[in-house]
PDB file of N, CA and C in Angstrom:
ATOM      1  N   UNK A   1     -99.411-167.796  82.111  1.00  0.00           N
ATOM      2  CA  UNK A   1    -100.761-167.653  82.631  1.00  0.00           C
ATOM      3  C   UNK A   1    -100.911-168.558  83.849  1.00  0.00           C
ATOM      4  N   UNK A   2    -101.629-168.089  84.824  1.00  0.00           N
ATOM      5  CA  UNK A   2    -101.991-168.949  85.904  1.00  0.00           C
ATOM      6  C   UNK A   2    -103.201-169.563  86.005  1.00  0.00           C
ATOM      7  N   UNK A   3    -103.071-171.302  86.070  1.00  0.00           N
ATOM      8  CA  UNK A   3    -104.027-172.104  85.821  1.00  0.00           C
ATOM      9  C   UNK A   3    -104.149-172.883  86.858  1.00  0.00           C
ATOM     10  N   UNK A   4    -105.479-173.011  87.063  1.00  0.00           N
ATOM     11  CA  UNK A   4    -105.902-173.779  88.087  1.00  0.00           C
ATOM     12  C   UNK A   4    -106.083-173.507  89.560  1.00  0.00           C
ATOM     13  N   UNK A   5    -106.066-172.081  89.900  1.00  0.00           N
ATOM     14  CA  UNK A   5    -105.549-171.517  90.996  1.00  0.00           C
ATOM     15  C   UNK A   5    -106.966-170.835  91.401  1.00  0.00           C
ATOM     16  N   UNK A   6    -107.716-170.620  92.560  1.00  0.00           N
ATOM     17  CA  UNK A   6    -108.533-170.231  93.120  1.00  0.00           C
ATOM     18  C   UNK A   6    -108.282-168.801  92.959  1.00  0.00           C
ATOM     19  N   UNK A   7    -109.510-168.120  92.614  1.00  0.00           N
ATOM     20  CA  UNK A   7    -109.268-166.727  92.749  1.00  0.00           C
ATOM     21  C   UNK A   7    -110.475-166.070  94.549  1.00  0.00           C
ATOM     22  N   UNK A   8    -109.757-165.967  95.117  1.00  0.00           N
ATOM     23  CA  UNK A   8    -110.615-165.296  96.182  1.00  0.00           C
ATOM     24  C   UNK A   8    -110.971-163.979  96.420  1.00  0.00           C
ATOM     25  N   UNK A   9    -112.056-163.731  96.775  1.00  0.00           N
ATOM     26  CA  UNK A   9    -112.385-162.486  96.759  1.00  0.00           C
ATOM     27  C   UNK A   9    -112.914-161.895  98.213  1.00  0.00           C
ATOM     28  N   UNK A  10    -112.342-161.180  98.656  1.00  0.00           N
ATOM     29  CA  UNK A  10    -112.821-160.527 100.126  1.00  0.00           C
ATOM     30  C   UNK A  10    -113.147-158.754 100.186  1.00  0.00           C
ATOM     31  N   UNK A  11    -114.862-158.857  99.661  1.00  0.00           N
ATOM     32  CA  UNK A  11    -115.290-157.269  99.402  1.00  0.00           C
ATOM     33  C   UNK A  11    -114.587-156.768 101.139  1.00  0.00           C
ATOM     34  N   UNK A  12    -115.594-155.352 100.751  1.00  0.00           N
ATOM     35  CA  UNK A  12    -115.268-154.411 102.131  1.00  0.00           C
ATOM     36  C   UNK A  12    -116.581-154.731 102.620  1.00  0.00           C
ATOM     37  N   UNK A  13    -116.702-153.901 103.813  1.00  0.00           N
ATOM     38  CA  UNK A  13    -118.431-154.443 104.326  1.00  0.00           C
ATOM     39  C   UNK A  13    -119.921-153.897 103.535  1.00  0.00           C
ATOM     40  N   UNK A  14    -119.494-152.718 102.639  1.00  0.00           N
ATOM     41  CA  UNK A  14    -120.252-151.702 102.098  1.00  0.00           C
ATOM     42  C   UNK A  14    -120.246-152.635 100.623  1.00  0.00           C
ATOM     43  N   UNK A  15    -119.445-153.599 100.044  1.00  0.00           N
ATOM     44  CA  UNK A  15    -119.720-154.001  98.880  1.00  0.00           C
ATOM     45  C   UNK A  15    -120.512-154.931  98.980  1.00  0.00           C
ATOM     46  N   UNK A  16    -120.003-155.698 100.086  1.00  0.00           N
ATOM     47  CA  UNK A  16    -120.832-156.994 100.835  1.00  0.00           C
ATOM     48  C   UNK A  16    -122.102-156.876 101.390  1.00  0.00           C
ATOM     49  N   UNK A  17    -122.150-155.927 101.779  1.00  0.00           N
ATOM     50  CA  UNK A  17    -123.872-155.077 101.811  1.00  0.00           C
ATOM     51  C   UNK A  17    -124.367-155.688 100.588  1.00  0.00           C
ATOM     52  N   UNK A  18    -124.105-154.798  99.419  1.00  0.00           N
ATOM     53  CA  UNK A  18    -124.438-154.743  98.292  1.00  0.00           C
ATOM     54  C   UNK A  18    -124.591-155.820  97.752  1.00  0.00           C
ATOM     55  N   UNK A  19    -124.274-156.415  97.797  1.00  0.00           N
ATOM     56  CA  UNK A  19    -123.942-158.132  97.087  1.00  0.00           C
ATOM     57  C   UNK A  19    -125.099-158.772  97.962  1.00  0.00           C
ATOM     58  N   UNK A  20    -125.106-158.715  98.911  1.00  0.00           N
ATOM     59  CA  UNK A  20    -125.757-159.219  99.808  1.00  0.00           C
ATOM     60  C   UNK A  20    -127.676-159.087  99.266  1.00  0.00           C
ATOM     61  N   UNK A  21    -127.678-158.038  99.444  1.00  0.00           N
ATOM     62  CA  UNK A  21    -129.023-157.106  99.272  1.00  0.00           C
ATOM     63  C   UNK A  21    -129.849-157.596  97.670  1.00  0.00           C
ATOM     64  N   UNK A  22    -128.227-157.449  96.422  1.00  0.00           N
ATOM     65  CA  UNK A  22    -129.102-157.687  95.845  1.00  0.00           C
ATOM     66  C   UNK A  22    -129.420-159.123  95.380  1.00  0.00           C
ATOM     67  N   UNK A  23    -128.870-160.159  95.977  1.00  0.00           N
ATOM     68  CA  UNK A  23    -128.386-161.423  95.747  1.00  0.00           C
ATOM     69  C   UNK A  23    -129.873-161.641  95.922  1.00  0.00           C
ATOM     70  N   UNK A  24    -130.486-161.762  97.333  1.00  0.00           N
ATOM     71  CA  UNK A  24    -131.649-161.617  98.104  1.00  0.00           C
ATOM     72  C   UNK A  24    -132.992-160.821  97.214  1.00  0.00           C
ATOM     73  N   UNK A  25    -132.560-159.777  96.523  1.00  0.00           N
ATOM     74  CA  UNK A  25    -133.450-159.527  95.443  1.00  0.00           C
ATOM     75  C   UNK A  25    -133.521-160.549  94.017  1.00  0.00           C
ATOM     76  N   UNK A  26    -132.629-160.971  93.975  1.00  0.00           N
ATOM     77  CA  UNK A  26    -132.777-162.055  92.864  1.00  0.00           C
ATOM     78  C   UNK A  26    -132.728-163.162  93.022  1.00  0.00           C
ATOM     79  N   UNK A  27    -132.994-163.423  94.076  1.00  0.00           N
ATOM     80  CA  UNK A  27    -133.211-164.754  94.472  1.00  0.00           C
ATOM     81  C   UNK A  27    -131.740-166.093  94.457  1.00  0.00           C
ATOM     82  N   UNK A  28    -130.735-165.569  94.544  1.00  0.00           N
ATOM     83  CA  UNK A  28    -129.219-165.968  94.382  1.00  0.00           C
ATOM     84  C   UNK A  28    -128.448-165.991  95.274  1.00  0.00           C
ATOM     85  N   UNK A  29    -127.713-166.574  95.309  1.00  0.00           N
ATOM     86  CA  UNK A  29    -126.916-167.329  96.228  1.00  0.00           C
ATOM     87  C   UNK A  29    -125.487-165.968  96.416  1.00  0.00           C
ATOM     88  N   UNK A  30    -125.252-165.471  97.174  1.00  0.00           N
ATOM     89  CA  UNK A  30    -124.027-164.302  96.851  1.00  0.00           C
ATOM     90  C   UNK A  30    -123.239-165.039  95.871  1.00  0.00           C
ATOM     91  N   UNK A  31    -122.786-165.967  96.569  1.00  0.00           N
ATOM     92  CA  UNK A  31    -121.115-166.666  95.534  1.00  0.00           C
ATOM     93  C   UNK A  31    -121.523-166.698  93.919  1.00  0.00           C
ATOM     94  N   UNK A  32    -122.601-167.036  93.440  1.00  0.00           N
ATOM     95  CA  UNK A  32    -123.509-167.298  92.507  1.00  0.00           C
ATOM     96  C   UNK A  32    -123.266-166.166  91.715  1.00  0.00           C
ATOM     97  N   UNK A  33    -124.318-165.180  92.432  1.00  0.00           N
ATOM     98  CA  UNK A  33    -124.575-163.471  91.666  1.00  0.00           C
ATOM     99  C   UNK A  33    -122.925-162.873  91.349  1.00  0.00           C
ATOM    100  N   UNK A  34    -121.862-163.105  92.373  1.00  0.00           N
ATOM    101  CA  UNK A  34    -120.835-162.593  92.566  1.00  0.00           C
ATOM    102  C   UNK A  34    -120.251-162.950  91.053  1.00  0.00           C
ATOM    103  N   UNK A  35    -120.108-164.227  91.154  1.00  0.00           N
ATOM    104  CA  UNK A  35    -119.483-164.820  89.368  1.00  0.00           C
ATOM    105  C   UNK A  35    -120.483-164.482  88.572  1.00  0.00           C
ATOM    106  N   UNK A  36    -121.525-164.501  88.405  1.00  0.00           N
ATOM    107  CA  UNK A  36    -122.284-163.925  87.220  1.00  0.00           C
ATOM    108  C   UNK A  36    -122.032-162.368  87.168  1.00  0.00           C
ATOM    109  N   UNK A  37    -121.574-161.740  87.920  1.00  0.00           N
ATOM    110  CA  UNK A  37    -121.379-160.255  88.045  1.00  0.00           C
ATOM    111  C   UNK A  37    -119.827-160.417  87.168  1.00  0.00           C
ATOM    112  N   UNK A  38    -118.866-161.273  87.775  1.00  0.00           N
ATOM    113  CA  UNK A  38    -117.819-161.301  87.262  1.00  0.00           C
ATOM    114  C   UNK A  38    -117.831-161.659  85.672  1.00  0.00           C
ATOM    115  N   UNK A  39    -118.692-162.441  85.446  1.00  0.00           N
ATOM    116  CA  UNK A  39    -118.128-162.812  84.036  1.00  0.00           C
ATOM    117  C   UNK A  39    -118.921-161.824  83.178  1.00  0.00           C
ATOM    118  N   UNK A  40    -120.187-161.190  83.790  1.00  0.00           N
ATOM    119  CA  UNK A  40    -120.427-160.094  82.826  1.00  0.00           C
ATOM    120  C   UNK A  40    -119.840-158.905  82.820  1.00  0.00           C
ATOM    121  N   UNK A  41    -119.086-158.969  83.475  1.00  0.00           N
ATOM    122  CA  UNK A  41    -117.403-157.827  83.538  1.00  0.00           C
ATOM    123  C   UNK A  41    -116.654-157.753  82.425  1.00  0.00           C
ATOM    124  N   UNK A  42    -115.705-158.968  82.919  1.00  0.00           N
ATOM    125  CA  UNK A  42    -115.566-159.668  81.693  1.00  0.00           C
ATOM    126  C   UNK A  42    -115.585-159.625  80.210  1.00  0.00           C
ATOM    127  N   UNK A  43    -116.680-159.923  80.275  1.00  0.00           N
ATOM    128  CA  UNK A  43    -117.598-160.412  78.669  1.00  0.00           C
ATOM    129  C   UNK A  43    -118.277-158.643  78.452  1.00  0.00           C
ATOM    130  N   UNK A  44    -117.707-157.652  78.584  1.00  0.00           N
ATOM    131  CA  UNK A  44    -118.521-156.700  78.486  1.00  0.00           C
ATOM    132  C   UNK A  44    -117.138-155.396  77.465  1.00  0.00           C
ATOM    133  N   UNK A  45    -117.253-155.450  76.297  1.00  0.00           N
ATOM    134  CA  UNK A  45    -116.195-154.296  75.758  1.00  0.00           C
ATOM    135  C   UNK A  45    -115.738-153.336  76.479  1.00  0.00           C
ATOM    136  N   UNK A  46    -117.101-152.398  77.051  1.00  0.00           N
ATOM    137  CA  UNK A  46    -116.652-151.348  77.973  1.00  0.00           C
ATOM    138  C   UNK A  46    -116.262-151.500  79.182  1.00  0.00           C
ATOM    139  N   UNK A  47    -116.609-152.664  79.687  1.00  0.00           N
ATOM    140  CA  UNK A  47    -116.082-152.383  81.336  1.00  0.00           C
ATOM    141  C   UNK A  47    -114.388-153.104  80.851  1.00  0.00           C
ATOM    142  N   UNK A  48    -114.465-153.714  79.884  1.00  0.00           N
ATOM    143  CA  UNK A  48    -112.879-153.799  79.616  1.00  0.00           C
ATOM    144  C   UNK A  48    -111.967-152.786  79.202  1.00  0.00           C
ATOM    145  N   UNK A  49    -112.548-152.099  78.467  1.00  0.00           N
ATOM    146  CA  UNK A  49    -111.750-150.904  77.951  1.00  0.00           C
ATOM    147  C   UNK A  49    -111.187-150.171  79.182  1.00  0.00           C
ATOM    148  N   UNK A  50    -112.569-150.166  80.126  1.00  0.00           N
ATOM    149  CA  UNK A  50    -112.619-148.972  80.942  1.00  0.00           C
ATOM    150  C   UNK A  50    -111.314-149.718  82.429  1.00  0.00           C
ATOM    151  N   UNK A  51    -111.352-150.746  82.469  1.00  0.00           N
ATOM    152  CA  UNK A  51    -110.632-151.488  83.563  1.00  0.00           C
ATOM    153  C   UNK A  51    -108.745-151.309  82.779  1.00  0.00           C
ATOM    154  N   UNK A  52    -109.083-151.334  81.464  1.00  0.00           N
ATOM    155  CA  UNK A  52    -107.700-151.060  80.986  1.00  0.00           C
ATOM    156  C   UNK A  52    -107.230-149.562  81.364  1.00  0.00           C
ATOM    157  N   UNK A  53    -108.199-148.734  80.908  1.00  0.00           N
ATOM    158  CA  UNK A  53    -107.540-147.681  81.315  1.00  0.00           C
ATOM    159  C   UNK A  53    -107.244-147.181  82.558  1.00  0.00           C
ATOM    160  N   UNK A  54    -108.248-147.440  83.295  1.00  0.00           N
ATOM    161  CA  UNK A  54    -108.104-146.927  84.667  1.00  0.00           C
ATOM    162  C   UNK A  54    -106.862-147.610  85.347  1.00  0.00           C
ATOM    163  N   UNK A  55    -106.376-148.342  85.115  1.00  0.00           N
ATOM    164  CA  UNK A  55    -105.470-148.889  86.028  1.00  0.00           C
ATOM    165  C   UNK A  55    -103.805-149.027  85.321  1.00  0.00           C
ATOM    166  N   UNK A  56    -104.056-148.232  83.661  1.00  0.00           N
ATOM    167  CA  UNK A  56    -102.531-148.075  82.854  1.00  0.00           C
ATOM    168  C   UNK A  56    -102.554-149.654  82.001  1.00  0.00           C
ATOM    169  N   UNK A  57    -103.384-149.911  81.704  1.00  0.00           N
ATOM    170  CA  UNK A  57    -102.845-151.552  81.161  1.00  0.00           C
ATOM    171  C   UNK A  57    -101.630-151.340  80.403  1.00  0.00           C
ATOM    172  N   UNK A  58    -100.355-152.174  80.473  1.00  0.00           N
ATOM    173  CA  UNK A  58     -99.203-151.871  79.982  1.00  0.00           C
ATOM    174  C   UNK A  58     -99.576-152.662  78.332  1.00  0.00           C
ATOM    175  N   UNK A  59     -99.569-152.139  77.204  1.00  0.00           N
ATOM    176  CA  UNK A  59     -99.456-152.191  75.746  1.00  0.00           C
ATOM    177  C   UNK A  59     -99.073-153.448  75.373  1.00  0.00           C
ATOM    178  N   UNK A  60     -98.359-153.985  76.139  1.00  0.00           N
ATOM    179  CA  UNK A  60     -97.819-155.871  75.859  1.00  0.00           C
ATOM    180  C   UNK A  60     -98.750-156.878  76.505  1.00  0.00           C
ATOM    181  N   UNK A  61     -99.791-156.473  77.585  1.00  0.00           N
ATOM    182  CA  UNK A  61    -100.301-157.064  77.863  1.00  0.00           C
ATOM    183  C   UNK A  61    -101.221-156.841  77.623  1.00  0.00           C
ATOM    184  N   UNK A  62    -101.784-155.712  77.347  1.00  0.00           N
ATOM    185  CA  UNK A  62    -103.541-155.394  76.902  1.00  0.00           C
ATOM    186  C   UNK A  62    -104.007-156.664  76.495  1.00  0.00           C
ATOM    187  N   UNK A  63    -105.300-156.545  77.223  1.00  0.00           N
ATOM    188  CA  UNK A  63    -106.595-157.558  76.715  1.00  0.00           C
ATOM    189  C   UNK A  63    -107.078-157.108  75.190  1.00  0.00           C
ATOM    190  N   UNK A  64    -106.812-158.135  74.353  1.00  0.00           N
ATOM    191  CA  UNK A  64    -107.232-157.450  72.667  1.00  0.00           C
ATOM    192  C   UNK A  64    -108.245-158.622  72.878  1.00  0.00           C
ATOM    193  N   UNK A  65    -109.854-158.122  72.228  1.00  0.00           N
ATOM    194  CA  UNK A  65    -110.482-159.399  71.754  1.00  0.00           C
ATOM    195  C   UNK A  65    -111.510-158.581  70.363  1.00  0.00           C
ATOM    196  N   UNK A  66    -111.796-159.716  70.193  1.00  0.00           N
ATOM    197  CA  UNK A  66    -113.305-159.504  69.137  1.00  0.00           C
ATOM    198  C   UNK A  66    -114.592-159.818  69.512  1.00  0.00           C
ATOM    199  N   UNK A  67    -115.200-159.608  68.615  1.00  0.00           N
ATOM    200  CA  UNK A  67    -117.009-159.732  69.083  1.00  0.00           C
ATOM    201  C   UNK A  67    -117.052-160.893  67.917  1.00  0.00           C
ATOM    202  N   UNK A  68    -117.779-162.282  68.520  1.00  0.00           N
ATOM    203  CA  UNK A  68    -118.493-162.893  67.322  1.00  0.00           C
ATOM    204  C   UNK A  68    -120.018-163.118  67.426  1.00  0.00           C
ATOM    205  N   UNK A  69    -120.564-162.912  67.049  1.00  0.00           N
ATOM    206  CA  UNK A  69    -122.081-162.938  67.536  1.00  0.00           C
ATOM    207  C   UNK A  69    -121.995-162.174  68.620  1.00  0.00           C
ATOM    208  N   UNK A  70    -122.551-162.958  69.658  1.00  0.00           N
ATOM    209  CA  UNK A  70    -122.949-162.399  70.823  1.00  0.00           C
ATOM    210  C   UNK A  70    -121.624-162.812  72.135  1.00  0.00           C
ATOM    211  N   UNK A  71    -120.279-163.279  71.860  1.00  0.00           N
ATOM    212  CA  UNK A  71    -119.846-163.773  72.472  1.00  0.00           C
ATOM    213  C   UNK A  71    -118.713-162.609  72.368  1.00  0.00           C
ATOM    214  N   UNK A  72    -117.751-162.288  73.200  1.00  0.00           N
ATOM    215  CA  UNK A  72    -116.511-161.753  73.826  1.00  0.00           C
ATOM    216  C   UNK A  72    -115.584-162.659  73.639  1.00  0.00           C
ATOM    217  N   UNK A  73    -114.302-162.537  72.651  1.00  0.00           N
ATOM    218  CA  UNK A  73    -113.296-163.640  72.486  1.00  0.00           C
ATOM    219  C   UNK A  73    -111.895-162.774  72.802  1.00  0.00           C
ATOM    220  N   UNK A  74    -111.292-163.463  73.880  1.00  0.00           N
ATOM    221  CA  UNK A  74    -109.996-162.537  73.916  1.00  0.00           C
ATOM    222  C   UNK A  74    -108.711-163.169  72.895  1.00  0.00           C
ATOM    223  N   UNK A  75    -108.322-162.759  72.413  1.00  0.00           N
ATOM    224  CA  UNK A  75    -107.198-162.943  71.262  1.00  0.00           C
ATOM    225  C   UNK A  75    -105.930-163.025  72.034  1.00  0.00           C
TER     226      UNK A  75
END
């Protein structure tokens, strides 16, 4: 696993719009909304399922987790 390492992110201009626009609707900082967007990615069953499939997740690496309460735990 890779630890400690900056993850950077460089949208297109049409996402960055977007980010932009609604950051400004919620009163948020882009970089801010951007990680709260990310971790409710993340933390979300379906957009995991759905990020596995779309892109082939290979069977040894699949993301397996559980639900405890209200929290997303990857196993």
């Amino acid at each position: 696993m890779i630890e400690g390492k900056r993850i950077g992110l460089t949208p297109d201009d049409d996402t960055k719009a977007k980010l932009i626009r609604l950051s400004i609707a919620c009163k948020k900082h882009p970089t801010t909304l951007a990680l709260e967007l990310v971790r409710l990615c993340v933390n979300n069953p379906n957009i995991i399922e759905f990020v596995q499939r779309q892109y082939g997740a290979d069977e040894r690496f699949r993301v397996r987790y559980r639900i405890e309460g209200d929290a997303v735990i990857y196993d």
